[in-house]
Protein backbone atom coordinates (compact mmCIF):
# COMPACT_ATOMS: atom_id res chain seq x y z
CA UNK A 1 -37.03 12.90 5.89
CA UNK A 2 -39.49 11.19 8.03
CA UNK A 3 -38.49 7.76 10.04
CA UNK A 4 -41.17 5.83 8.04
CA UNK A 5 -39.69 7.35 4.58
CA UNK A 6 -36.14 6.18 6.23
CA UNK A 7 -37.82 2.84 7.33
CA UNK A 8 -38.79 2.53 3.86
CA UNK A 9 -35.28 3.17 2.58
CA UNK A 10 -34.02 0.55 4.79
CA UNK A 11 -35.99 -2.42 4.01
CA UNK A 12 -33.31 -2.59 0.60
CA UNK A 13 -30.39 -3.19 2.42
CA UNK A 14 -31.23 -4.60 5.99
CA UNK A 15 -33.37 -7.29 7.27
CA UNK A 16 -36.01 -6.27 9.97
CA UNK A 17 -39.80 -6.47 11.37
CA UNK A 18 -41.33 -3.03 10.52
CA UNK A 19 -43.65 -3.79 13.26
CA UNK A 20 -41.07 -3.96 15.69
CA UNK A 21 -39.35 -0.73 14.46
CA UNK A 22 -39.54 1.98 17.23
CA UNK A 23 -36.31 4.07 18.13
CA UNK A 24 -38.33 5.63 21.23
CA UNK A 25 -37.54 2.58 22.74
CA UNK A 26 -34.39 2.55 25.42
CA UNK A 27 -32.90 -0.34 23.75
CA UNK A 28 -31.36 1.48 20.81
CA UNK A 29 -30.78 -0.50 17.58
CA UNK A 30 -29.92 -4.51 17.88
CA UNK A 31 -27.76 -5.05 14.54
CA UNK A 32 -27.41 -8.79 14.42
CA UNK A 33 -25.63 -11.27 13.06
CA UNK A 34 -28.41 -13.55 11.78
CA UNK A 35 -31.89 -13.68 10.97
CA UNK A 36 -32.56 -15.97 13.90
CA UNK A 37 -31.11 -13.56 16.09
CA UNK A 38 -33.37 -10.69 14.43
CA UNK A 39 -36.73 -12.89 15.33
CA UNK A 40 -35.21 -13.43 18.74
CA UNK A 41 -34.21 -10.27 19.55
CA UNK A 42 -37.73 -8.69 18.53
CA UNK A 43 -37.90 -4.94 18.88
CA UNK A 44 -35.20 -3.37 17.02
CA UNK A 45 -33.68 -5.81 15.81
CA UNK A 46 -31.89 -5.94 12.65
CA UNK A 47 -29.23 -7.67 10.32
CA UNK A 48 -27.70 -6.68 6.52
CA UNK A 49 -29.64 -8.64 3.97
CA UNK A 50 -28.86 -11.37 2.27
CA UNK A 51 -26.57 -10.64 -0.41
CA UNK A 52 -26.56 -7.07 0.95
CA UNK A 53 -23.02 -4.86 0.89
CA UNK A 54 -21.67 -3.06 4.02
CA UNK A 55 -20.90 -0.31 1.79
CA UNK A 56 -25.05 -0.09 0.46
CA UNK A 57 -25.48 1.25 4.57
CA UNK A 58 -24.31 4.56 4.00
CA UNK A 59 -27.63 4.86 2.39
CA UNK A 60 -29.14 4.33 5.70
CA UNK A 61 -27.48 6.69 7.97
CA UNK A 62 -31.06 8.47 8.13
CA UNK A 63 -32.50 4.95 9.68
CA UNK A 64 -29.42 4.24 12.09
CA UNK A 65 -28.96 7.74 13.40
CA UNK A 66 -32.90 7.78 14.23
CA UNK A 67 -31.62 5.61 17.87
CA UNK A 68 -29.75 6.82 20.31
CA UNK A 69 -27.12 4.41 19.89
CA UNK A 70 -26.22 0.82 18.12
CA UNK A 71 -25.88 -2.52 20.05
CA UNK A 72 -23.61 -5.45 18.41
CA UNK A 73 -25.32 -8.51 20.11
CA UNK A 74 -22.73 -10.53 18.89
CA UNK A 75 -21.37 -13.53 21.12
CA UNK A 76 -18.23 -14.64 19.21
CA UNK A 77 -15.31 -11.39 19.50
CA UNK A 78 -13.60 -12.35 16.18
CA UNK A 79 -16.62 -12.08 13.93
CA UNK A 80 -18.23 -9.05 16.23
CA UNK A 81 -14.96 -7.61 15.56
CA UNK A 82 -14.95 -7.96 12.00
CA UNK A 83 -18.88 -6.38 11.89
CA UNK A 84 -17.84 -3.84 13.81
CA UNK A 85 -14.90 -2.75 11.33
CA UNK A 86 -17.43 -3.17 8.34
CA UNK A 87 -19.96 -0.66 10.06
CA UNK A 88 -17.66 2.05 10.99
CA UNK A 89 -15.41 1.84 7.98
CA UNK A 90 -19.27 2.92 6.21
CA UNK A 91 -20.72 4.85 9.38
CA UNK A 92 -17.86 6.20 11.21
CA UNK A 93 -20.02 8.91 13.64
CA UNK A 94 -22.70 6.15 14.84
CA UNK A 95 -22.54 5.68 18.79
CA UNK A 96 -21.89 1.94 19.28
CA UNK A 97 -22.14 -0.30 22.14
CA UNK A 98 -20.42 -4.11 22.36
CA UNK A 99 -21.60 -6.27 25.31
CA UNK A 100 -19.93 -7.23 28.30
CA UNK A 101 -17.23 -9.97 28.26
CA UNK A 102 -19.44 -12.93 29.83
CA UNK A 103 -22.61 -11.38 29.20
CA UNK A 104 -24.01 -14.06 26.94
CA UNK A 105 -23.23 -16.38 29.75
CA UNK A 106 -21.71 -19.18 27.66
CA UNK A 107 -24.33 -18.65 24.84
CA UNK A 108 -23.05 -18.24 20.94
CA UNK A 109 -25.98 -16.15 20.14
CA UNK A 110 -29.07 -14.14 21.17
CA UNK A 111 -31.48 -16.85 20.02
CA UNK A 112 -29.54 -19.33 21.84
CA UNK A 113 -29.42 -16.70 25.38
CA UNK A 114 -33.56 -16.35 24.84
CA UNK A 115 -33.82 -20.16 24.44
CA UNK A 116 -31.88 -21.00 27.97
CA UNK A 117 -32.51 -18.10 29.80
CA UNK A 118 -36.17 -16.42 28.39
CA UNK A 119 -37.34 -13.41 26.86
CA UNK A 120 -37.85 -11.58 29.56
CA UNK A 121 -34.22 -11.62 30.37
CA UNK A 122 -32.67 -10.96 26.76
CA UNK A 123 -32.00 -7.39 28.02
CA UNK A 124 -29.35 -8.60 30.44
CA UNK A 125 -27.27 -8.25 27.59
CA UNK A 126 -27.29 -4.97 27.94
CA UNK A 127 -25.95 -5.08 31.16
CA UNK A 128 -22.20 -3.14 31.18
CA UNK A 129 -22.34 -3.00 27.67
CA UNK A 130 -19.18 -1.03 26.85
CA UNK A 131 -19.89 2.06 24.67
CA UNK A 132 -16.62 2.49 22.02
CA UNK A 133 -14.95 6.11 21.90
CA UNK A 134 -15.65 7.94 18.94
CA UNK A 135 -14.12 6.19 16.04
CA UNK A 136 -10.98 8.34 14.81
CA UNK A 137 -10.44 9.86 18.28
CA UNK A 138 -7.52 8.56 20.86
CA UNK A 139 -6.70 9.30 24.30
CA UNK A 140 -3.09 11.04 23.98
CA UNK A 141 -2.55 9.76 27.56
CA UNK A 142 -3.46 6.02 25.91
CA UNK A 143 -0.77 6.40 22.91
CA UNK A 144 2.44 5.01 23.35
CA UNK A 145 5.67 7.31 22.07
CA UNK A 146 7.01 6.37 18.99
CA UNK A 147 10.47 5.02 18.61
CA UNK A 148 12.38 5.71 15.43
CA UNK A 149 15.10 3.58 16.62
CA UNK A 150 13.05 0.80 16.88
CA UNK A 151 10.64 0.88 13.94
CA UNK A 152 10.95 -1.29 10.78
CA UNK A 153 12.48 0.16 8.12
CA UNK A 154 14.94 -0.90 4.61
CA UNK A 155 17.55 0.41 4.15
CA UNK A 156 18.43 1.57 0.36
CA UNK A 157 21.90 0.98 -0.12
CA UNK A 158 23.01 4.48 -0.75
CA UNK A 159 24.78 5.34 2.21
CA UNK A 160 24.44 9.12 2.42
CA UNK A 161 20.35 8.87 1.63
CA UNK A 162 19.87 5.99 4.45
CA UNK A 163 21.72 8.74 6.97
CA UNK A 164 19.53 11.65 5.42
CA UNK A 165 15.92 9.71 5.84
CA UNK A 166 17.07 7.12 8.06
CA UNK A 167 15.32 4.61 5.43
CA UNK A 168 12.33 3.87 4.23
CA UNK A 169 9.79 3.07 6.74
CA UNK A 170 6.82 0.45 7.48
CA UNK A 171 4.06 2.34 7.30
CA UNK A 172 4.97 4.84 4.60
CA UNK A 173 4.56 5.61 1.36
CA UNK A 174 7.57 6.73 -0.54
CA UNK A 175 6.75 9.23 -3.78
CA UNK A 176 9.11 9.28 -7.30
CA UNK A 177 9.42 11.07 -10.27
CA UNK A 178 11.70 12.59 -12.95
CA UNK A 179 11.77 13.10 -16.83
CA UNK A 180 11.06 9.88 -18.52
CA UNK A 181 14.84 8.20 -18.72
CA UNK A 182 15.97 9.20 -16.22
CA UNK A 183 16.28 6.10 -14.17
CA UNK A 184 13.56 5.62 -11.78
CA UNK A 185 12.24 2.79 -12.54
CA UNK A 186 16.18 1.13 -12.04
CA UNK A 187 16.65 2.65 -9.04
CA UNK A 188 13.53 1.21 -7.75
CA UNK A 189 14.32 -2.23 -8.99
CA UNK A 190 17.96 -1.75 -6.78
CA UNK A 191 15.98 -0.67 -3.95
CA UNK A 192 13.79 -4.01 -4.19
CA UNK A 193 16.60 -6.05 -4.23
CA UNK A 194 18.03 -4.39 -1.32
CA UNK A 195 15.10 -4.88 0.64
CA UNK A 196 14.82 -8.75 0.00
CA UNK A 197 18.95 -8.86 0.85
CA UNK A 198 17.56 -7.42 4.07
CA UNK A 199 14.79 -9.90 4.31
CA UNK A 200 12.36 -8.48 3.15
CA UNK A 201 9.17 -10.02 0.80
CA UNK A 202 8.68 -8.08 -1.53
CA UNK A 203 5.89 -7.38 -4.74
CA UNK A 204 5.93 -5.26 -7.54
CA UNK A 205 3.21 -3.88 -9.85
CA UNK A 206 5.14 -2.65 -13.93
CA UNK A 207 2.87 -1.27 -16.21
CA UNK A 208 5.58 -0.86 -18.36
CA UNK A 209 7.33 -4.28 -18.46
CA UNK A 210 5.92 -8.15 -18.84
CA UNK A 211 7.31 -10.57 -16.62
CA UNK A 212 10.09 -12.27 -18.49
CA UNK A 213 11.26 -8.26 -19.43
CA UNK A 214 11.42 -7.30 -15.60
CA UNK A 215 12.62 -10.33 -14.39
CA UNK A 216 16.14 -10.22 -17.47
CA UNK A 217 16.42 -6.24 -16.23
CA UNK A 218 16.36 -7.48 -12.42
CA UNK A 219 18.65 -10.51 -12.95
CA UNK A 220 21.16 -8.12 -14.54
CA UNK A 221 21.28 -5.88 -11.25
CA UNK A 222 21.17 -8.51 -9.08
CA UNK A 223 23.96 -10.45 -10.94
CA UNK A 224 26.15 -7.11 -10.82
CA UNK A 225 29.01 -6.53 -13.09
CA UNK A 226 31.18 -9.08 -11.91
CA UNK A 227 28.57 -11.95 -13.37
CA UNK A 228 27.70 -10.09 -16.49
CA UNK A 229 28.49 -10.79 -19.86
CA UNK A 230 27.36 -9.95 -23.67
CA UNK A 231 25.94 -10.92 -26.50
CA UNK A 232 25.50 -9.69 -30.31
CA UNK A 233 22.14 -9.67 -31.38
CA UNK A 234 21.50 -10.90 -34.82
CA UNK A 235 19.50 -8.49 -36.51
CA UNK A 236 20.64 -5.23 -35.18
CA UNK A 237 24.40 -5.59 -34.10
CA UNK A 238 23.78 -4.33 -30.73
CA UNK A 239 25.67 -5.52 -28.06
CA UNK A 240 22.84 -7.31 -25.30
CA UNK A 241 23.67 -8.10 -21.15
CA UNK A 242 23.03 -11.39 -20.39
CA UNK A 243 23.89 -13.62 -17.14
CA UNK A 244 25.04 -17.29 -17.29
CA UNK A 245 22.17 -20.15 -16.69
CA UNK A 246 24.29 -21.06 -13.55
CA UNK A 247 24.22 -17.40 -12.38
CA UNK A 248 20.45 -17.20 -13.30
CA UNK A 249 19.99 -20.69 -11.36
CA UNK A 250 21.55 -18.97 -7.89
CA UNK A 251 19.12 -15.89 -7.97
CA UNK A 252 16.00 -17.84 -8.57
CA UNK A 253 16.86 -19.46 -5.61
CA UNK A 254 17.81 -16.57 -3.59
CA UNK A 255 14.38 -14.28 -4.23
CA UNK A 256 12.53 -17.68 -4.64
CA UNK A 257 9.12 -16.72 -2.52
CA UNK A 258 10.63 -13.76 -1.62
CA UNK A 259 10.19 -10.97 -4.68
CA UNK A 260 6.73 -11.18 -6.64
CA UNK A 261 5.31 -9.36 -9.75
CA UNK A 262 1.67 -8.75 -10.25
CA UNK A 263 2.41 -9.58 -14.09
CA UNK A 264 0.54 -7.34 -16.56
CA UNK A 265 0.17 -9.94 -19.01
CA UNK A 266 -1.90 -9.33 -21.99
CA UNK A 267 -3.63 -6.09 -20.77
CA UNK A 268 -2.61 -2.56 -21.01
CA UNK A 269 -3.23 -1.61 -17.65
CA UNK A 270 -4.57 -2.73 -14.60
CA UNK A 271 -7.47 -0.93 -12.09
CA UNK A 272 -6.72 0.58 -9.25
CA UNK A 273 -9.34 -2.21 -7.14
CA UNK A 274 -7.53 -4.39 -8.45
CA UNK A 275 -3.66 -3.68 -7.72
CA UNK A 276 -4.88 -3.02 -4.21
CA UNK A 277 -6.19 -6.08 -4.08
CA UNK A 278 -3.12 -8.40 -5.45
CA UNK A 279 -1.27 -6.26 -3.30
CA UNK A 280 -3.07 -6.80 0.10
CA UNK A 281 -3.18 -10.77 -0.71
CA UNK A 282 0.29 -10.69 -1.36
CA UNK A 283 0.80 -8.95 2.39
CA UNK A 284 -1.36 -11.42 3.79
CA UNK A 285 -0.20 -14.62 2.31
CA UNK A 286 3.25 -14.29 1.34
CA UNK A 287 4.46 -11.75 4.34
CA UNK A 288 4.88 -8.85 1.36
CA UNK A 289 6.74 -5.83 3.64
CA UNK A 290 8.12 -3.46 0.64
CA UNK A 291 5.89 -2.77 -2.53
CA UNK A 292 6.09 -1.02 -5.59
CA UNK A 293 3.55 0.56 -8.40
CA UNK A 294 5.34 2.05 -11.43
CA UNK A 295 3.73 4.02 -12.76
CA UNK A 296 0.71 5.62 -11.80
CA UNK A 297 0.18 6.90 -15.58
CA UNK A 298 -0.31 2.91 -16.36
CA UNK A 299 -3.01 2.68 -14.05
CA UNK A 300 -7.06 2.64 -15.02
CA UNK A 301 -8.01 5.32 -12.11
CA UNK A 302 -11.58 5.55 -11.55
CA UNK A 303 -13.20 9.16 -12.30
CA UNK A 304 -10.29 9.86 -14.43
CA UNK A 305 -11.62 11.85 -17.30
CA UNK A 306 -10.75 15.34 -18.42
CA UNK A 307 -10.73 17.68 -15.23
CA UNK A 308 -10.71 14.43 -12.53
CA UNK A 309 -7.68 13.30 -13.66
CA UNK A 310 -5.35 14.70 -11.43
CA UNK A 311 -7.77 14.20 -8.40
CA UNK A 312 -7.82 10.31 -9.36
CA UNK A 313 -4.39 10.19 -9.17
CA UNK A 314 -4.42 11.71 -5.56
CA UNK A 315 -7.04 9.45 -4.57
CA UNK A 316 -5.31 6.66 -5.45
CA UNK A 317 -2.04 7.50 -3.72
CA UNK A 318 -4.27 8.05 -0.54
CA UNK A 319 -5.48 4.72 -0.64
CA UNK A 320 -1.93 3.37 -1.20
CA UNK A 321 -0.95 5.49 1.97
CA UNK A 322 -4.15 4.54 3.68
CA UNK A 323 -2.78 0.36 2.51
CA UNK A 324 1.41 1.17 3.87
CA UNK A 325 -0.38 2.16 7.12
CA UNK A 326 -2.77 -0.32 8.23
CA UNK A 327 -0.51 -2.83 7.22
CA UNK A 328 2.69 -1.56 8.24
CA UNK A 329 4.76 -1.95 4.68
CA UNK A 330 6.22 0.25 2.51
CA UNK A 331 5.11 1.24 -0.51
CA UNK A 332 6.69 3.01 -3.64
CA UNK A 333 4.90 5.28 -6.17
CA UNK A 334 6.16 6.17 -9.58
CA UNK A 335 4.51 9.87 -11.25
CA UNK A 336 5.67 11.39 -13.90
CA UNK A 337 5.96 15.42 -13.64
CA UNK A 338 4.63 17.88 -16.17
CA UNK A 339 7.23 20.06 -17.66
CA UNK A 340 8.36 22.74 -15.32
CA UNK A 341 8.05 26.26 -15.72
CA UNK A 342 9.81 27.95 -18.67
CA UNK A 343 13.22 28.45 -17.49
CA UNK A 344 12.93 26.67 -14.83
CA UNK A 345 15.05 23.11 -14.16
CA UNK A 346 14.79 21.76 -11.09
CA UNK A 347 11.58 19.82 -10.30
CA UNK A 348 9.51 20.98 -7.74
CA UNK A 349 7.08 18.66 -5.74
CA UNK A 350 3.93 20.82 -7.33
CA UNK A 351 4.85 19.58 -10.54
CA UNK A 352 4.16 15.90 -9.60
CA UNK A 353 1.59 14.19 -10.95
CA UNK A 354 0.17 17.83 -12.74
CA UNK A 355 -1.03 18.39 -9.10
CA UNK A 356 0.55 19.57 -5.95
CA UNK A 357 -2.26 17.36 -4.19
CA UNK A 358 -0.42 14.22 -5.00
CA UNK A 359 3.19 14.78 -2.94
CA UNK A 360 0.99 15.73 0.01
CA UNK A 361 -0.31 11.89 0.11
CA UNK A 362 3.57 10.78 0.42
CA UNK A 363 5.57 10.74 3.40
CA UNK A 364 8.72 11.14 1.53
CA UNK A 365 9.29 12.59 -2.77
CA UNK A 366 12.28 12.39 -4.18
CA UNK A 367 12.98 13.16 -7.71
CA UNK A 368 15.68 11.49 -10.43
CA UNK A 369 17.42 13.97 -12.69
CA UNK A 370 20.67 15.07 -14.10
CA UNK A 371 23.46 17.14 -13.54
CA UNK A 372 27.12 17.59 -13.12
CA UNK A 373 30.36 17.16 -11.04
CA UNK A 374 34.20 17.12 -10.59
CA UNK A 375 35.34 13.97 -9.85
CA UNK A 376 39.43 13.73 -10.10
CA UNK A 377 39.84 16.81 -11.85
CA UNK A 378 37.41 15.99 -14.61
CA UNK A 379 34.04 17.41 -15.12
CA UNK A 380 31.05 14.49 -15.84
CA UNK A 381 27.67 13.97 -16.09
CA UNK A 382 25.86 12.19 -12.92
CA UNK A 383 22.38 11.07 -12.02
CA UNK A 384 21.08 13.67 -9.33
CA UNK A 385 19.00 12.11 -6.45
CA UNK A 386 16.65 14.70 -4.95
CA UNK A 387 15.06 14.71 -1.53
CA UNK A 388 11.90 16.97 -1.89
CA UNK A 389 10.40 15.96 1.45
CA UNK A 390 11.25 13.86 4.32
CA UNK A 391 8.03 13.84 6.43
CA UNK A 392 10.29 11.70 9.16
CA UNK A 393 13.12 14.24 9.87
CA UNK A 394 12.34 17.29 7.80
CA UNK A 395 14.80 19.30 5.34
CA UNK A 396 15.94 18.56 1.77
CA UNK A 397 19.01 17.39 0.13
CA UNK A 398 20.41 16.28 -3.37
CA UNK A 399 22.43 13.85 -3.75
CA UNK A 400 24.69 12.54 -7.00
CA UNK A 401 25.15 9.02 -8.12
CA UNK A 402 26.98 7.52 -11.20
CA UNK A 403 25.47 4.77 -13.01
CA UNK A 404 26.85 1.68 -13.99
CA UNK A 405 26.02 0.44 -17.63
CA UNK A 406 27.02 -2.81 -17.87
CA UNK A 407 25.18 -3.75 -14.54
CA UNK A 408 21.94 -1.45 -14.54
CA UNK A 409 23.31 -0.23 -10.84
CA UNK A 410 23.77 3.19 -9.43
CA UNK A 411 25.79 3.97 -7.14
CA UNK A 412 27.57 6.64 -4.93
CA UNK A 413 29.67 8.95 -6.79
CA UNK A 414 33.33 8.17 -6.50
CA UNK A 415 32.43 4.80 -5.64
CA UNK A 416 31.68 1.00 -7.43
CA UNK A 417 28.76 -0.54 -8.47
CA UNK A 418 30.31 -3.77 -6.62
CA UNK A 419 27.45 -4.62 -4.09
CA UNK A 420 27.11 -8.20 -3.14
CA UNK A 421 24.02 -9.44 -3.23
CA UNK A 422 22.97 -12.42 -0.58
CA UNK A 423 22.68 -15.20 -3.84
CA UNK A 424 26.64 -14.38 -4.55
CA UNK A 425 27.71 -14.93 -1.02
CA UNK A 426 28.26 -18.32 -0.64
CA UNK A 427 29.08 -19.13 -4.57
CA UNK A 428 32.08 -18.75 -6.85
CA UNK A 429 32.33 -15.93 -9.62
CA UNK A 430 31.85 -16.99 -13.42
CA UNK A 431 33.65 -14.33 -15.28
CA UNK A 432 32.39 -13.19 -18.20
CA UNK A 433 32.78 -11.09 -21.53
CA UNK A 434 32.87 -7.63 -20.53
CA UNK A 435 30.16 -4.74 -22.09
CA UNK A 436 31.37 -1.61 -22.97
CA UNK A 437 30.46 1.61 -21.59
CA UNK A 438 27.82 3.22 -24.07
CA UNK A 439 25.82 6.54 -24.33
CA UNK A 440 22.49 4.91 -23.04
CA UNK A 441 20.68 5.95 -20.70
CA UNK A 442 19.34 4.32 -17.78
CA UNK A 443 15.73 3.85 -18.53
């Protein structure tokens, strides 16, 4: 394509002079901040129109790549800053150049510089411009070692997995599945908890569960067995947990501001845009460190039809990944497996999601199911806890936990679901009516 078919192309998403267009010029491509600064500026100058989306420049690459390079005449650092993250995040392989530190000399803008100082000096601001690397490349000699020892992570309250990943890390994105009833959306709910007894803000996305059903299962966990008692429902007989108003009163005030839910409400599911979007207000406002989306199966995925299914899913997990990394949280992922091969039990991480692509987006996949053991001379059925892949430290590992009905807890196997939870610390325990063990499973 021709520049003047690309100059044409252009004109729909930027604002310029076509009469001032000319990339033979030396003074590459001015992309400014206003149209002011455009009319200032003069040859090659340019700004996004009005009303005009970052993301509608990709359609301009043509135009852009036609200079030799792009100049961000941009006074203020914040706000050149935040331009220059919007252009790369559309155009990553575009040479760009920033000016000098005090090149606009006290100016806040290229039509203020021309009014002081003249025309015929505008391309002082040029002078020691600073040309960026190549966006996605480093100098190794630049990068500082990482410490494991030092690095944020939660902890998840079940001893031998906290020595066996060393906890769940800021910046990671933590992958779960197993056979529908098998507990993983429980567990999860324990692990939240732990992580706001460690501090921790945290927010959670249910596409299973409205608010006032998460927050009764929660409660229950948090409350531990200790603080819960029963109740006979009317119509079906059925023994129901339930925690005393006082108890209840104590653990709104201990994850007050410190656990949210991006509540479901009326609708069936929620889009992916959208869930990113509560999520990354949530980080930014309320401090959010440790997040959770369960399940991906309850999500409306974009392209998600027939054969892109799969790939949706996949995409989405990146962008969750892409989310734990720039801002340094953690973030949980519930998938559902297909069924394994005939004959075949254990889960493996290519039977995630219906596509092995979707455990390669997680740093860590572990996997709920069931199994067996001898504990005091008696054989019983446990949860089994499965470490597929620990991207921190390598190697695999299974480990078995007993569940605790009464409470909704797991917990290590051998031992009690007694935690103590940060609201109970400083209180007095109500005792309650005690719920017998049942068949149910934890769901």
């Amino acid at each position: 394509m021709t520049f003047a078919e690309e100059l044409l192309k252009a004109q729909s998403f930027l604002t310029f002079d076509r009469l001032f267009m000319d990339p033979r010029q030396p003074t590459g491509l001015w992309l400014c901040e206003t149209a002011e600064d455009v009319q200032a500026a003069g040859i090659n100058a340019v700004k996004l129109a009005d009303g005009g989306r970052w993301e509608d420049l990709a359609r301009c690459e043509g135009f852009f790549r036609a200079f030799p390079y792009v100049f961000l005449p941009v006074a203020d650092g914040a706000r050149r800053q935040r331009m220059l993250e919007s252009l790369r995040r559309v155009l990553p392989g575009l040479t760009v150049y920033i000016p000098a530190e005090n090149a606009f000399r006290g100016c806040g803008s290229v039509a203020a510089f021309r009014a002081q100082f003249g025309l015929s000096r505008l391309s002082e601001l040029l002078l020691d411009a600073r040309e960026l690397p190549i966006y996605g490349l480093v100098n190794l000699s630049d990068v500082a070692p990482l410490d494991r020892g030092a690095a944020v992570r939660y902890r998840s309250g079940i001893p031998a997995l906290d020595r066996f990943t060393g906890g769940f890390y800021a910046g990671q994105l933590s992958l779960w599945t197993g056979e529908r009833g098998r507990g993983k959306s429980t567990l999860l709910g324990q692990l939240l908890l732990e992580a706001v007894d460690q501090g921790a803000v945290v927010c959670a996305y249910s596409g299973e569960l409205d608010a006032g059903q998460f927050k009764s299962w929660l409660t229950i966990q948090a409350a531990g067995p200790a603080h819960v008692g029963v109740y006979e429902d009317r119509e079906t007989g059925r023994k129901m947990a339930a925690v005393a108003s006082s108890v209840q009163k104590r653990v709104d005030e201990w994850w007050d501001r410190r656990f949210f839910l991006y509540d479901i409400g009326a609708a069936s599911s929620h889009s992916e845009e959208s869930i990113l979007q509560v999520f990354d207000n949530a980080r930014r406002c309320y401090g959010a460190e440790v997040f959770l989306v369960d399940n991906i199966m309850t999500v409306g995925l974009r392209h998600s039809r027939d054969g892109d299914y799969f790939r949706a899913q996949s995409n989405f997990a990146g962008a969750l990944a892409a989310f734990a990394k720039q801002g340094g949280v953690h973030v949980h992922l519930v998938a559902h497996p297909r069924k394994a091969d005939k004959g075949r039990k254990a889960l493996q991480m290519d039977d995630i999601g219906g596509s092995g692509d979707l455990p390669n987006r997680a740093d860590s996949v572990f996997a709920l199911g069931r199994g067996q053991a001898e504990l005091q001379g008696k054989l019983r059925s446990v949860t089994t806890l499965q470490c597929l892949k620990n991207r921190t430290f390598g190697g695999t590992k299974e480990i078995q936990l007993e569940f605790d009905v009464k409470s909704k807890r797991f917990y290590p196997l051998g031992g009690a679901p007694d935690r103590v939870y940060g609201w109970e610390k400083a209180g007095t325990q109500v005792t309650l009516e005690e719920i017998r063990e049942t068949g149910d499973e934890p769901v």
